[in-house]
N, C-alpha and C. Protein backbone atom coordinates (compact mmCIF):
# COMPACT_ATOMS: atom_id res chain seq x y z
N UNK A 1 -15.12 -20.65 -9.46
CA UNK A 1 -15.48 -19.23 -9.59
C UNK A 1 -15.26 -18.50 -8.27
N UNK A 2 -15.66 -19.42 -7.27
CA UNK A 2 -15.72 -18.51 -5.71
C UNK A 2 -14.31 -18.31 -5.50
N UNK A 3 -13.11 -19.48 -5.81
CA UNK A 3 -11.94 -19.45 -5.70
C UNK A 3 -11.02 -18.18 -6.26
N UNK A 4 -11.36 -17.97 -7.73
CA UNK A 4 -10.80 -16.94 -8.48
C UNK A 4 -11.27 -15.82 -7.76
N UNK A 5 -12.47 -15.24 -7.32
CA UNK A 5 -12.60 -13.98 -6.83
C UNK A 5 -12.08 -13.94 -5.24
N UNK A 6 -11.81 -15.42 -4.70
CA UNK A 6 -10.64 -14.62 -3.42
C UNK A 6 -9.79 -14.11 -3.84
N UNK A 7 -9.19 -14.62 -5.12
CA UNK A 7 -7.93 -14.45 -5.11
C UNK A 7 -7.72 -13.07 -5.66
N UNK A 8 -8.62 -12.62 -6.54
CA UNK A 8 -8.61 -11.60 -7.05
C UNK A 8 -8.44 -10.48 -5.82
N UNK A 9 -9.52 -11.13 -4.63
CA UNK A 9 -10.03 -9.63 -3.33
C UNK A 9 -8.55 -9.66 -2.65
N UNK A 10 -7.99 -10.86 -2.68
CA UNK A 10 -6.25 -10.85 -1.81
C UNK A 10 -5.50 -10.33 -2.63
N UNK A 11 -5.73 -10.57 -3.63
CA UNK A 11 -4.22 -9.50 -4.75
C UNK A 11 -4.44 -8.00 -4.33
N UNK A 12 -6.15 -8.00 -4.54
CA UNK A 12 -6.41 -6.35 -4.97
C UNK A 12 -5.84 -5.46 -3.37
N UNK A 13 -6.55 -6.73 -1.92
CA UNK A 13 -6.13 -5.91 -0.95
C UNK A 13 -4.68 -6.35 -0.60
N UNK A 14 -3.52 -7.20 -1.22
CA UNK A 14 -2.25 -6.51 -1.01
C UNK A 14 -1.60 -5.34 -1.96
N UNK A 15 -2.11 -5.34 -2.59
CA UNK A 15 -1.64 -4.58 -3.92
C UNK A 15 -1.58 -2.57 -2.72
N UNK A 16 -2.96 -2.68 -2.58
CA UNK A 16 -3.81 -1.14 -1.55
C UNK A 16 -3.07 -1.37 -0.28
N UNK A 17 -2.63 -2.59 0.40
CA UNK A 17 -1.59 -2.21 1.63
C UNK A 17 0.01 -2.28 1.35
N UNK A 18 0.73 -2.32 0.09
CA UNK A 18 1.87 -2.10 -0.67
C UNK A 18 2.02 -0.95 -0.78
N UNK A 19 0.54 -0.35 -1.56
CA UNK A 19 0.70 1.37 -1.80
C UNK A 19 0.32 2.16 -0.53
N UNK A 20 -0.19 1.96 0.34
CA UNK A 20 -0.46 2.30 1.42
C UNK A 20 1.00 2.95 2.53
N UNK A 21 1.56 1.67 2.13
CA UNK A 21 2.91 1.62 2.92
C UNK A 21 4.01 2.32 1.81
N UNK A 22 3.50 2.65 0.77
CA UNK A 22 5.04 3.54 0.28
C UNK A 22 4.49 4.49 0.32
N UNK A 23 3.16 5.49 0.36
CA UNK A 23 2.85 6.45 0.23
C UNK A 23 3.38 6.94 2.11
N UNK A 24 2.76 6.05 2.94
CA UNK A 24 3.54 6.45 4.43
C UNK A 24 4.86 6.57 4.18
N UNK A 25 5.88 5.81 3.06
CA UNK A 25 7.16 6.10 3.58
C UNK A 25 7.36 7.23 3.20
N UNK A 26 6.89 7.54 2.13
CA UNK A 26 6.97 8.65 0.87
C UNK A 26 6.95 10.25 1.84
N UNK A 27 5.74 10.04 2.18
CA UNK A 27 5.25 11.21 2.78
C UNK A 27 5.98 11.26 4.63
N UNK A 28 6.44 10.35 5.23
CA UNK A 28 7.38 10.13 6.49
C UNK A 28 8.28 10.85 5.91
N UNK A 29 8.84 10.91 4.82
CA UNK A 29 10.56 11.19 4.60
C UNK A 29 10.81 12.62 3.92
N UNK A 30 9.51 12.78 3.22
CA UNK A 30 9.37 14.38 3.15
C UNK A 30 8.98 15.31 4.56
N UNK A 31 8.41 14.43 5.07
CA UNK A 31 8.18 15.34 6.75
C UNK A 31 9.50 15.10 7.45
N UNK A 32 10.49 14.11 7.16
CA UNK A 32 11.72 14.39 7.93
C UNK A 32 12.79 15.07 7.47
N UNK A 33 12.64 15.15 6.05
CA UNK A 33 13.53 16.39 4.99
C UNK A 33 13.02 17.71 5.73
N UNK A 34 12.01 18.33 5.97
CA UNK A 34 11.38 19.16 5.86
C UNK A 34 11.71 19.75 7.51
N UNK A 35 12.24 18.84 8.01
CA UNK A 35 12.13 19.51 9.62
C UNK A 35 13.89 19.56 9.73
N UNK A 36 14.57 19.01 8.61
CA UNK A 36 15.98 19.36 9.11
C UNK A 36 16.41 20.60 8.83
C-alpha cells in the first residue's frame, strides 16, 4: 500500500513538472513572438 502511493505522489509530481515546463515554453515563446 505504502509502495503504490509513492508511486502515485512521483507520477502525480512528474506529470505538474511536465506541465510546468510546457506552460514556461508556451508562455517564453509568446513573449518572444510578441517583442519581434
Amino acid at each position: 500500500m505504502e509502495r503504490l502511493f509513492t508511486k502515485n505522489m512521483f507520477v502525480m509530481l512528474l506529470s505538474i513538472m511536465i506541465g510546468a515546463i510546457i506552460i514556461t515554453y508556451f508562455v517564453a515563446d509568446i513573449v518572444y513572438r510578441s517583442n519581434i
